[in-house]
Protein backbone atom coordinates (compact mmCIF):
# COMPACT_ATOMS: atom_id res chain seq x y z
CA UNK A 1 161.38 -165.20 -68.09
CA UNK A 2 158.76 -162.45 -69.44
CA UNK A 3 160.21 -159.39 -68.93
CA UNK A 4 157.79 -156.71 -70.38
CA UNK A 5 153.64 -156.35 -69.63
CA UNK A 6 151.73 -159.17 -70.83
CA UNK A 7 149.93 -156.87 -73.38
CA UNK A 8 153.40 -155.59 -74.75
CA UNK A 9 153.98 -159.54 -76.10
CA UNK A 10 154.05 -159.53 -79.92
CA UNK A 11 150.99 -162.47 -81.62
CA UNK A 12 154.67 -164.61 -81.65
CA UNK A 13 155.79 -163.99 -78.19
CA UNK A 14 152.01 -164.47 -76.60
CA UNK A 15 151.92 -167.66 -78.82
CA UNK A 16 155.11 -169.28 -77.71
CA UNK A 17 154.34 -168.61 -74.09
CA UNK A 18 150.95 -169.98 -74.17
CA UNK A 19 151.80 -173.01 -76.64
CA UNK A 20 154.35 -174.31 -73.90
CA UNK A 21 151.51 -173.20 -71.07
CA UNK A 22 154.10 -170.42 -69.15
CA UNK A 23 151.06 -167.85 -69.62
CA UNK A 24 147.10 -168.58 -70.03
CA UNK A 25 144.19 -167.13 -72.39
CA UNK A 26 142.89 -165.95 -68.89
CA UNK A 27 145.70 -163.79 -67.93
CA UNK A 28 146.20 -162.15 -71.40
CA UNK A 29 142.96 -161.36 -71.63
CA UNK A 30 142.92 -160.04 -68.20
CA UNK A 31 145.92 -158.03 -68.77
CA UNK A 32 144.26 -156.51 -72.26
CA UNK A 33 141.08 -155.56 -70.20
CA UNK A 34 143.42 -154.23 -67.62
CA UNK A 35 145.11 -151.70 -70.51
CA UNK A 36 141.84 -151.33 -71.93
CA UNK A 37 140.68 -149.80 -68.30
CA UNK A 38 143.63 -147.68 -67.98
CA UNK A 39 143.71 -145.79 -71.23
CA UNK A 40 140.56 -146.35 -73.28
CA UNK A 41 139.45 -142.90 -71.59
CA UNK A 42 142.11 -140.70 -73.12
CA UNK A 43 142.19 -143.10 -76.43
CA UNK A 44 138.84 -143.56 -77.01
CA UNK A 45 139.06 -146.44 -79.57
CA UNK A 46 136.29 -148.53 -78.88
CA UNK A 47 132.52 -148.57 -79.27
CA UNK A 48 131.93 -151.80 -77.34
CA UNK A 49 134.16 -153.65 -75.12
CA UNK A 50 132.94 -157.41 -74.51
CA UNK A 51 134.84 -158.15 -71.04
CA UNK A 52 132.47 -160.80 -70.01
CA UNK A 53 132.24 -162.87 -73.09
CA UNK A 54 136.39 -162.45 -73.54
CA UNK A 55 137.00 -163.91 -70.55
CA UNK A 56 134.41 -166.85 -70.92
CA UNK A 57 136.04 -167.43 -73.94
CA UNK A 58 139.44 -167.62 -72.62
CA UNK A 59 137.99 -169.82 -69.88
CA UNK A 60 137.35 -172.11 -72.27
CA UNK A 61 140.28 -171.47 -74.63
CA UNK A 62 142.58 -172.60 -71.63
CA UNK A 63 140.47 -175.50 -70.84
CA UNK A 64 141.20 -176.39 -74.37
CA UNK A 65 144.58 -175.85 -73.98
CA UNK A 66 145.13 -177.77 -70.78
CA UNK A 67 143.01 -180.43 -73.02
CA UNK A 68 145.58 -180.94 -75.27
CA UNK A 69 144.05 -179.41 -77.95
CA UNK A 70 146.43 -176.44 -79.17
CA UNK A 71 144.61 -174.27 -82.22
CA UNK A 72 147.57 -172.52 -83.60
CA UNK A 73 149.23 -169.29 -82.80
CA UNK A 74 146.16 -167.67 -82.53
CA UNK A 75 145.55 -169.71 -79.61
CA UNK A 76 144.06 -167.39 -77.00
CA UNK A 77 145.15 -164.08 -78.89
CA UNK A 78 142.56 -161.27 -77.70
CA UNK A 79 141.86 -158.77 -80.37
CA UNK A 80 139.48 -156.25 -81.86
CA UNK A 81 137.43 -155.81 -84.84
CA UNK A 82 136.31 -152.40 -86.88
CA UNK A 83 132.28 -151.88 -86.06
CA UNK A 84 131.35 -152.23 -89.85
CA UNK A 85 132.26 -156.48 -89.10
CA UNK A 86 129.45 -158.43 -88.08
CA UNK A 87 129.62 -160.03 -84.75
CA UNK A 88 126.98 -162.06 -83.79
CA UNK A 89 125.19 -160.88 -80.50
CA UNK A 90 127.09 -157.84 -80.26
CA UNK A 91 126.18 -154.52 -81.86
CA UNK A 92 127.10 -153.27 -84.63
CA UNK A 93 126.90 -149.61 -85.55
CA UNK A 94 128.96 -148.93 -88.58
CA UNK A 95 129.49 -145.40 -86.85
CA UNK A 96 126.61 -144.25 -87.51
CA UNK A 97 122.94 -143.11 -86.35
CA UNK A 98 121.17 -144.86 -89.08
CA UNK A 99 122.10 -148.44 -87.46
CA UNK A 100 120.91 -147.83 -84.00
CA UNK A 101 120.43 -150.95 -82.70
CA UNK A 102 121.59 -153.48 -85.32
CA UNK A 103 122.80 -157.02 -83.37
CA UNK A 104 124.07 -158.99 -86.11
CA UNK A 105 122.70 -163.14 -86.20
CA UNK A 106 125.56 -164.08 -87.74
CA UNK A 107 129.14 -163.65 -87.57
CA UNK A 108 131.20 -162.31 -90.53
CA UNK A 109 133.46 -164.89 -92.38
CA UNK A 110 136.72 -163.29 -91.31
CA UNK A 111 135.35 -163.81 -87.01
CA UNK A 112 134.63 -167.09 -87.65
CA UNK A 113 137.86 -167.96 -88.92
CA UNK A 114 139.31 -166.06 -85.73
CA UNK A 115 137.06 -168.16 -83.73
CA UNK A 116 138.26 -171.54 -85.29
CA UNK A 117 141.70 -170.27 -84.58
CA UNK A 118 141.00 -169.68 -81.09
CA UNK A 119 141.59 -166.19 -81.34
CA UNK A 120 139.41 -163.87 -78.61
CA UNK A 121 137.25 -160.93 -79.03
CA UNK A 122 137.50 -158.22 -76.82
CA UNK A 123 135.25 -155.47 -78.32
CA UNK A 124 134.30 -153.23 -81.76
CA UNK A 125 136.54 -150.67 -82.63
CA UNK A 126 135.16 -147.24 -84.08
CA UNK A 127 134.74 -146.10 -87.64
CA UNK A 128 133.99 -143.13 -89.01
CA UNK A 129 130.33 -143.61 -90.49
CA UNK A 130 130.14 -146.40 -92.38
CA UNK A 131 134.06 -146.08 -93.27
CA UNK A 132 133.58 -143.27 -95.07
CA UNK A 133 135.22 -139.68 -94.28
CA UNK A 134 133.45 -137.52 -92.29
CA UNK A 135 131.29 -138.21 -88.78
CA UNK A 136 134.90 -138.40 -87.23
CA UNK A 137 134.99 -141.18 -83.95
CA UNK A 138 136.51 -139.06 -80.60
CA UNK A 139 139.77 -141.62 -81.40
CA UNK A 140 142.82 -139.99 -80.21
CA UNK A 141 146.09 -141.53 -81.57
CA UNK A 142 148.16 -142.68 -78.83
CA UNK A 143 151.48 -141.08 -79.69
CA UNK A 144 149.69 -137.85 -79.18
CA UNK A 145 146.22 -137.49 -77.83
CA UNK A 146 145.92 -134.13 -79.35
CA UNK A 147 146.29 -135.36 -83.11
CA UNK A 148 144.23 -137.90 -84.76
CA UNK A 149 144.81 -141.79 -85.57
CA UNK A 150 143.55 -141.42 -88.88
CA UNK A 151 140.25 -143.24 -90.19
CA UNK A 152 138.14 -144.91 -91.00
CA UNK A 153 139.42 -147.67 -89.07
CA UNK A 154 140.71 -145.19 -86.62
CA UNK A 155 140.21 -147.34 -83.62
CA UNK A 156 141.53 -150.44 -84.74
CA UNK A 157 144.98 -148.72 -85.25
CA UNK A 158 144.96 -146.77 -82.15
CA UNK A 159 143.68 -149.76 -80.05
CA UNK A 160 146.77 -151.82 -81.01
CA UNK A 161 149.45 -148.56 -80.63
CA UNK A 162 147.94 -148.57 -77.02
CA UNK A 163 148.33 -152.10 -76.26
CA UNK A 164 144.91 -152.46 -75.80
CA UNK A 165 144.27 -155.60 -78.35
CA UNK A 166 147.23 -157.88 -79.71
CA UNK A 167 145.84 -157.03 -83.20
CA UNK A 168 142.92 -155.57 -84.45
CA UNK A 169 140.84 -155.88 -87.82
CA UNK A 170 139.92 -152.90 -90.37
CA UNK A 171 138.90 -152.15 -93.83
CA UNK A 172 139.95 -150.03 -96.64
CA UNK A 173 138.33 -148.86 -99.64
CA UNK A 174 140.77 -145.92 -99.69
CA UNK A 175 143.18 -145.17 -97.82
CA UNK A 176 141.77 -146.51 -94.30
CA UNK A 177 143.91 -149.46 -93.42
CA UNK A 178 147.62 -148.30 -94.59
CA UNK A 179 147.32 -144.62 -93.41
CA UNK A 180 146.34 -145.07 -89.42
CA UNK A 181 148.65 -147.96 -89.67
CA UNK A 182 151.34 -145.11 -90.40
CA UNK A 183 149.86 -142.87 -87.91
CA UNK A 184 150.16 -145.32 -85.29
CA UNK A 185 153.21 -146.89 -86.20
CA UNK A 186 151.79 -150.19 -87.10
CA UNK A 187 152.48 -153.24 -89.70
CA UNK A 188 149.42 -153.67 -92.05
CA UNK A 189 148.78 -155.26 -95.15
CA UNK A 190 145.90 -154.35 -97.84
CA UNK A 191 145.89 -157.99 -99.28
CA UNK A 192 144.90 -158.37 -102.96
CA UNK A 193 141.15 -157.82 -103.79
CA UNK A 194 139.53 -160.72 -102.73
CA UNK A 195 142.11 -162.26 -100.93
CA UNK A 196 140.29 -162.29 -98.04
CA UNK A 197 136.27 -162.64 -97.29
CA UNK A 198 134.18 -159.70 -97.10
CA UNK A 199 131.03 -161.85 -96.19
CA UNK A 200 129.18 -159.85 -93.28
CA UNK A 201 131.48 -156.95 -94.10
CA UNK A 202 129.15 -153.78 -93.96
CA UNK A 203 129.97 -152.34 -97.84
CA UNK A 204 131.44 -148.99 -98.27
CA UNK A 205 131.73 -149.96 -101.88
CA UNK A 206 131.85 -153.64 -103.08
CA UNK A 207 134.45 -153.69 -106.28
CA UNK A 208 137.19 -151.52 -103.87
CA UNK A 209 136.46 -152.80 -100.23
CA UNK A 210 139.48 -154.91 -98.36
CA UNK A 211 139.63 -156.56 -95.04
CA UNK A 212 142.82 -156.45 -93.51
CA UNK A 213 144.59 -156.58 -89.54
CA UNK A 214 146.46 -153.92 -87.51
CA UNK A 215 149.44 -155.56 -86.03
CA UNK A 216 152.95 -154.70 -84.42
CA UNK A 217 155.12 -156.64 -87.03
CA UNK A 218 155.53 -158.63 -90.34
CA UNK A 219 155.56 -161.81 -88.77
CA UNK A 220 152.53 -161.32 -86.61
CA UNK A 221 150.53 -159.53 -89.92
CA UNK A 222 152.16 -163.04 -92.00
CA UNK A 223 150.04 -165.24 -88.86
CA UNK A 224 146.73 -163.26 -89.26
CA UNK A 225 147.02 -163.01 -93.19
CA UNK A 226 147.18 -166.66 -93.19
CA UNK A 227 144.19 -167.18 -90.49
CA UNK A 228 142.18 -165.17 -92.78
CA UNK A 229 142.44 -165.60 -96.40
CA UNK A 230 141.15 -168.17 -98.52
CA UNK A 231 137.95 -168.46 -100.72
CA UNK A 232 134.53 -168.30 -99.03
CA UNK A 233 131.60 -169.13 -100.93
CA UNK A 234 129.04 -166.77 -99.49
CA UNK A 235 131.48 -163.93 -100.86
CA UNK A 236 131.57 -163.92 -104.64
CA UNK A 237 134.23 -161.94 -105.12
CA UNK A 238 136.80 -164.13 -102.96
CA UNK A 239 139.35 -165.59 -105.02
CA UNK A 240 139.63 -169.29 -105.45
CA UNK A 241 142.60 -169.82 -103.03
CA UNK A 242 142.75 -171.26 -99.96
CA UNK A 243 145.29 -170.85 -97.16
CA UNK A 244 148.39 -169.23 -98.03
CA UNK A 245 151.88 -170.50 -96.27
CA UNK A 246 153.31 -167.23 -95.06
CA UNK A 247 155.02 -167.50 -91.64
CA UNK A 248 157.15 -169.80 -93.19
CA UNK A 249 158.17 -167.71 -95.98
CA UNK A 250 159.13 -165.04 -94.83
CA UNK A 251 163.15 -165.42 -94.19
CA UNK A 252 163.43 -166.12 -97.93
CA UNK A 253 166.35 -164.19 -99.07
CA UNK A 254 165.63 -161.08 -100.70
CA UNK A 255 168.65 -159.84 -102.23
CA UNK A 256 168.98 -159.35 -105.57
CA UNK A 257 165.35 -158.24 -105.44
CA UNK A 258 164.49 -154.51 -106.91
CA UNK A 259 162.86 -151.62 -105.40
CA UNK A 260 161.04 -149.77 -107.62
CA UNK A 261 161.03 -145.54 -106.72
CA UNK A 262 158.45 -143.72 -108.25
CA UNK A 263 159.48 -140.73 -109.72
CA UNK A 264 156.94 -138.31 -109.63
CA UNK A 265 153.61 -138.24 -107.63
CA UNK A 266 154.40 -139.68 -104.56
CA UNK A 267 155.28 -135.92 -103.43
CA UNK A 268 155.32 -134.92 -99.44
CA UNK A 269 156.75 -131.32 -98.37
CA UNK A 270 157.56 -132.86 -95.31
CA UNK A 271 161.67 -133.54 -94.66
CA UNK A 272 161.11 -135.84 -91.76
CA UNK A 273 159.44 -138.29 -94.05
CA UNK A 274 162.07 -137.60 -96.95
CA UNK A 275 164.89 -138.80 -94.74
CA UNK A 276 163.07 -141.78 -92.83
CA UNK A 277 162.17 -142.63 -96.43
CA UNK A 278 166.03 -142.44 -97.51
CA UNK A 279 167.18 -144.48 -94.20
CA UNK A 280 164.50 -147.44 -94.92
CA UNK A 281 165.92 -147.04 -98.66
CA UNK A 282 169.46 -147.55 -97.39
CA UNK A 283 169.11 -150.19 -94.87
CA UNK A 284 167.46 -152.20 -97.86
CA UNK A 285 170.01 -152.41 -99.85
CA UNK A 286 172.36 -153.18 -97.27
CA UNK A 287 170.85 -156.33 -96.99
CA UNK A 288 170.70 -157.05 -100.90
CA UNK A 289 167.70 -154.99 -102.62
CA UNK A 290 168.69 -152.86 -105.81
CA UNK A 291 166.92 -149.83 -106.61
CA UNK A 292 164.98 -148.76 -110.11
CA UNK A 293 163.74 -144.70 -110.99
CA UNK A 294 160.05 -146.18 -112.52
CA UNK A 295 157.82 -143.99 -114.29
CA UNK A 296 153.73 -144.43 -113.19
CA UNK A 297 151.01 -144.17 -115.44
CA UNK A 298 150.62 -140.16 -116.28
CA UNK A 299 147.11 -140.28 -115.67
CA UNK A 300 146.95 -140.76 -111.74
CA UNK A 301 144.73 -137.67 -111.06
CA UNK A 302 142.41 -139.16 -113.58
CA UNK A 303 142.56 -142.53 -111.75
CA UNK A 304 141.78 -141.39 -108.54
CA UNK A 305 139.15 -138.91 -109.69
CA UNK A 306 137.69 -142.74 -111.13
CA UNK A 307 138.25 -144.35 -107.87
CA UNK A 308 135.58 -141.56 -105.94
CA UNK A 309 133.50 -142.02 -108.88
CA UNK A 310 133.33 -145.43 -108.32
CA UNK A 311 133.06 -145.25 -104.67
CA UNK A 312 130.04 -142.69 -104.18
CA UNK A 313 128.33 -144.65 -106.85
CA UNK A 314 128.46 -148.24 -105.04
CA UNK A 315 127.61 -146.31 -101.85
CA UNK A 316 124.75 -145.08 -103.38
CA UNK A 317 123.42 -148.22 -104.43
CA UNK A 318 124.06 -150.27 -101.14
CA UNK A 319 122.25 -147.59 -98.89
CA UNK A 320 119.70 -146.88 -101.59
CA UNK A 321 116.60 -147.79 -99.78
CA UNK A 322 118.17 -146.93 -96.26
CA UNK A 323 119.11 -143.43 -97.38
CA UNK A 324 115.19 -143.22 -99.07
CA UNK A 325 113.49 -144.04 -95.67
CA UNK A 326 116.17 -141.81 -92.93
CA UNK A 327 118.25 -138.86 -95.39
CA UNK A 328 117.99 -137.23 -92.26
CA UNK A 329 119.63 -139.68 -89.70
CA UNK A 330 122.98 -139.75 -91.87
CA UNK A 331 126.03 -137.31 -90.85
CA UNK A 332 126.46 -134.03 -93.18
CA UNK A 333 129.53 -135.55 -94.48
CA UNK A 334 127.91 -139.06 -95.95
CA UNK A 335 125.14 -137.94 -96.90
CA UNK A 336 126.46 -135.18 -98.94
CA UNK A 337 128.87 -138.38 -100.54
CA UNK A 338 125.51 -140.22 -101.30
CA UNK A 339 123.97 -137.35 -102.79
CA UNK A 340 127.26 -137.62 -105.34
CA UNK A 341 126.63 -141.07 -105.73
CA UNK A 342 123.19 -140.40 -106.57
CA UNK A 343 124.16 -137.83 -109.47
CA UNK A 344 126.34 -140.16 -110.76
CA UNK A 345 125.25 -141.29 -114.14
CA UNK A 346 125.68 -145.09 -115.72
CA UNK A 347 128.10 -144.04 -118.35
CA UNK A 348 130.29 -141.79 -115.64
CA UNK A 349 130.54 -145.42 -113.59
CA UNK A 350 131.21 -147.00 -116.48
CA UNK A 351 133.75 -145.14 -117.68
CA UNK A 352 135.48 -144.84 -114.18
CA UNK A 353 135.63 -148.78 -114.39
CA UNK A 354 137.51 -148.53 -118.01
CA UNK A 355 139.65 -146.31 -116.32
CA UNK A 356 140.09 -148.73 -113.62
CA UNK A 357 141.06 -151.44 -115.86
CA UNK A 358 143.55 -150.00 -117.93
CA UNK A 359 145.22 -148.20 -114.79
CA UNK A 360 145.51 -152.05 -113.05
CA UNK A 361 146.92 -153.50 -116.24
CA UNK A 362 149.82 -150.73 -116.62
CA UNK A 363 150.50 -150.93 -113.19
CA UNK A 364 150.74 -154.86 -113.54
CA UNK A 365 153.67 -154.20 -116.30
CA UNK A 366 155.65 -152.36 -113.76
CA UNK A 367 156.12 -155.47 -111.78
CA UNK A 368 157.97 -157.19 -115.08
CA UNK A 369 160.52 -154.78 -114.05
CA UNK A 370 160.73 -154.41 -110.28
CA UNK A 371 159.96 -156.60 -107.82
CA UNK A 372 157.93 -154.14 -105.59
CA UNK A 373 157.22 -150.47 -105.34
CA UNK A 374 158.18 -148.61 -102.16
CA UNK A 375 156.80 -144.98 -101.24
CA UNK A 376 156.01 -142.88 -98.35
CA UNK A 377 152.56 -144.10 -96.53
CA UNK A 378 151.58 -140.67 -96.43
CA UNK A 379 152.07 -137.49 -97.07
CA UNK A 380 152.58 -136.11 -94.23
CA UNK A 381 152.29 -137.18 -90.53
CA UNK A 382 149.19 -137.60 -88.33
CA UNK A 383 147.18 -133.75 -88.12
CA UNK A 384 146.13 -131.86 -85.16
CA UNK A 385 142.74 -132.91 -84.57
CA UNK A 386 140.18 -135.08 -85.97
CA UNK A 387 140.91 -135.06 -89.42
CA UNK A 388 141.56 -138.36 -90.81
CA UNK A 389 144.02 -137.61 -93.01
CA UNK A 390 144.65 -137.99 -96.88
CA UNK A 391 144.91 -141.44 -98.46
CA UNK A 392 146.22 -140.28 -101.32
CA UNK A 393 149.48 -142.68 -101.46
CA UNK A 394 147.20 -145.71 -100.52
CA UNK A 395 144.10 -145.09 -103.10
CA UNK A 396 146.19 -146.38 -106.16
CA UNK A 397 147.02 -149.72 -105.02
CA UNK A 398 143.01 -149.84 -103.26
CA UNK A 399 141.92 -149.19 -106.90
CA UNK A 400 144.18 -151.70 -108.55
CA UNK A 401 143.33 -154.39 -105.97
CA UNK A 402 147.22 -155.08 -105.70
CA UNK A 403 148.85 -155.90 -102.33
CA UNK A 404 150.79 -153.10 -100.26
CA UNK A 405 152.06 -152.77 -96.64
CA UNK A 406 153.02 -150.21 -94.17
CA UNK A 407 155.88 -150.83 -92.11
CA UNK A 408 156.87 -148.00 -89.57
CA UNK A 409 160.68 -146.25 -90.01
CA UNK A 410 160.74 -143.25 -87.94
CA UNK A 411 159.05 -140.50 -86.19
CA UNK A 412 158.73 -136.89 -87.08
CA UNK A 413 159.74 -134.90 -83.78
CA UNK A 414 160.05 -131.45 -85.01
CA UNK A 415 157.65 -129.05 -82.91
CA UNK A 416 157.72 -132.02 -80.17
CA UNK A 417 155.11 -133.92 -82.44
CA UNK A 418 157.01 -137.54 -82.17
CA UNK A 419 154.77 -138.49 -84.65
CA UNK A 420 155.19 -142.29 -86.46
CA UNK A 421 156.15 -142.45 -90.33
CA UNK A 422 155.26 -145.12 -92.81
CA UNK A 423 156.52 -146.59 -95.60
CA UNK A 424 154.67 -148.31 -98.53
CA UNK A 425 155.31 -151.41 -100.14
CA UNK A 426 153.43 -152.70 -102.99
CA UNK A 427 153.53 -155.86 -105.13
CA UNK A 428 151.99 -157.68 -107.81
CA UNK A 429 148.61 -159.68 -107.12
CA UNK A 430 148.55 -162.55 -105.03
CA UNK A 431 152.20 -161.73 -103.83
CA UNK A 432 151.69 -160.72 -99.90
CA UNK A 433 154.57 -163.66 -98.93
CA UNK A 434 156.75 -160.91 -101.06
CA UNK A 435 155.89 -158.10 -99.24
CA UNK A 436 155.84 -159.65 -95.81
CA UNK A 437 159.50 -160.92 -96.48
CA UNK A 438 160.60 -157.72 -97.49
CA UNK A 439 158.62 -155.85 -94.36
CA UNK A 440 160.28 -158.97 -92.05
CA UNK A 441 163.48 -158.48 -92.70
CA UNK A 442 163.77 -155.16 -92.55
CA UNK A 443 162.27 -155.42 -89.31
CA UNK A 444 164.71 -157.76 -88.06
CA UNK A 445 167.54 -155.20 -89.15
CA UNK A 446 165.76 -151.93 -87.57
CA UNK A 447 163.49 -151.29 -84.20
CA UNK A 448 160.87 -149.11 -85.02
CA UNK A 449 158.30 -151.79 -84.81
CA UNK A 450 159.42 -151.65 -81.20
CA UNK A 451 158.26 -148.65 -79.89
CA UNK A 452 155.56 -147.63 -77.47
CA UNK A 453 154.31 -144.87 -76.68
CA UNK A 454 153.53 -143.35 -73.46
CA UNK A 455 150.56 -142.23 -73.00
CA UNK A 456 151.02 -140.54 -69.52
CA UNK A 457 153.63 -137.99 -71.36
CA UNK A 458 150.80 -136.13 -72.75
């Protein structure tokens, strides 16, 4: 018996149900476009909603179905995907006023490999332009229109904390996967560099980019992660890996295993977060984990001062000839970023890199004494407005290329904000099945992966 909205199912629920034929591709989709009609006015998270081609699709995923030919868990799964992701026959703006018109040929890597799965499109999610900050998307997070969901991939988070797409995919080259996951009170993992293609990936900067999927728990994320990865020839950077096995990894026992705490940097003024933070902490090691004070490199402001350096300067060069033919069609905001990029000299990039390099292999050394790191997502809570919010907890583990995952553990609801809060985990490289076990059982201890929120209360 199904006894919540068809769009409320979790990836494993929907999967289950369809699998054993109780539900069909056609009424999930239908009941996605039916949330998507409802609340997409006061949300505002996508650019381009596909209705007609999801539900030809799901036509023929059921007749696939009723065929005898199940795909996997994906099986009829409607989602969405960030506007910078190539989608063949469908638009894609990357946010901004320089790609007016762009319909991609070709699909990137990461859609076909939803496709083969049987998964189902249901529209592009905005971006801020080109996944950069600034040129803010109208995106209002769903636990409170008035504050924002965060960016760049601010409508892939808020599309999923609406119920408006079983999952979603984003990017980060920041801070723009983990932090609207927190916002929303979403599971996402940054996989390790490479992990997963970026082939037909707009670039917001090639050595820091990451493709990743907004979802409502470990175990869905672990389903994705696994439809996903694996090395793809037209991207050079993808590692030479093919599919990892984590659904099936992720009741491995954890105890025993040991948290590492930060001591210093990962700072927030804000109590709520302090005490979430302290409750995830505790219901950890209830169920086995140990807990380690670890020092960080001391030179994290210079690290992150490389990572921008970095950033602007592979920015540059992508939209070099774009940015020489229409300065004038970019937002204030990016194209005062490519200016930066522009000024940046060889031996500033250079030296960014070194810094780079030796900031990855010290924070490699920390995992010969701890099994993961755990911090706040974010400093503080979603803001009033459009702002999308500081990625400053994320950028070190972007700039490493290391795993990490947000998991949600409370809600701030001083002032009547009921706001989600995040917490971080981070591993060593290639270790996702860690994190995801970690992230899955504490979710099957706690229920703040659970929650909804209602949009009609504000």
């Amino acid at each position: 018996m199904i006894t919540k909205p068809l769009n409320e199912l979790s990836i494993t629920e929907a999967a289950e149900l369809i699998k054993n034929k109780m539900i069909s591709p056609v009424e999930l989709t239908q009941s996605y476009l039916k949330r998507i009609e409802e609340v997409e006015p006061a949300v505002q998270a996508f650019v381009t909603i596909t209705a007609e081609q999801a539900l030809q699709a799901a036509k023929e995923s059921e007749h696939k179905l009723m065929s005898g030919d199940y795909l996997g868990p994906l099986h009829g799964i409607p989602y969405g995907a960030k506007d910078i992701i190539h989608t063949a026959g469908i638009r894609t703006s990357a946010g901004s006023s320089t790609y007016p018109d762009f319909v991609p040929e070709n699909n990137a890597t990461v859609i076909d490999k939803l496709q083969t799965a049987g998964a189902i499109l249901l529209g592009k999610t905005t971006t801020t332009e080109y996944a950069f900050q600034g040129g803010e998307p109208p995106t209002r997070n769903p636990w409170n229109v008035e504050h924002t969901p965060g960016g760049s991939s601010s409508g892939s988070a808020a599309a999923v904390a609406a119920g408006m797409a079983s999952f979603t995919l984003g990017t980060q080259t920041f801070g723009s996967l983990l932090r609207p996951a927190s916002y929303n009170g979403l599971t996402c993992m940054k996989p390790t560099y490479g992990r997963v293609s970026r082939n037909g990936v707009i670039t917001a900067s090639w050595s820091l980019d990451h493709v990743g999927a907004f979802t409502r728990s470990a175990q869905d994320n672990a389903i994705v992660l696994e439809a996903l990865a694996g090395q793809d020839e037209l991207d050079p950077f993808s590692l030479p890996h093919g599919k990892p096995d984590l659904t099936s990894t992720l009741m491995h026992p954890i105890s025993g295993m040991v948290i590492g705490l930060p001591s210093s940097f990962f700072h927030t003024d804000e109590p709520a977060i302090m005490v979430a933070i302290e409750s995830a902490i505790a219901v950890l090691e209830k169920i086995g984990m140990q807990t380690k004070k670890v020092d960080l490199p001391p030179y994290m402001e210079e690290t992150l001062a490389a990572h921008r350096t970095v950033m602007r300067a592979e920015a540059a060069a992508f939209h070099q000839e774009r940015f020489a033919e229409a300065a004038d069609r970019y937002g204030p905001t990016m194209r005062e970023q490519l200016e930066l990029g522009y000024q940046t000299s060889a031996v500033d990039y250079l030296q960014a890199q070194r810094i780079r390099t030796l900031f990855r292999s010290e924070m490699m050394m920390l995992f010969d004494e701890v099994d993961v790191l755990l911090t706040p997502s974010t400093p503080y809570v979603a803001p009033y407005g459009y702002k999308t919010g500081s990625p400053i907890f994320n950028g070190p583990f972007t700039n490493t290329g290391l795993p990490s995952i947000t998991v949600p553990i409370g809600f701030d609801s001083t002032s009547g904000k009921h706001l989600p809060i995040g917490m971080q985990l981070s591993g060593p490289h290639m270790r996702e099945d860690r994190l995801l076990s970690i992230a899955h059982h504490y979710q099957q201890t706690t229920e703040w992966h659970l929650a909804t929120p209602s949009l009609n209360s504000h």
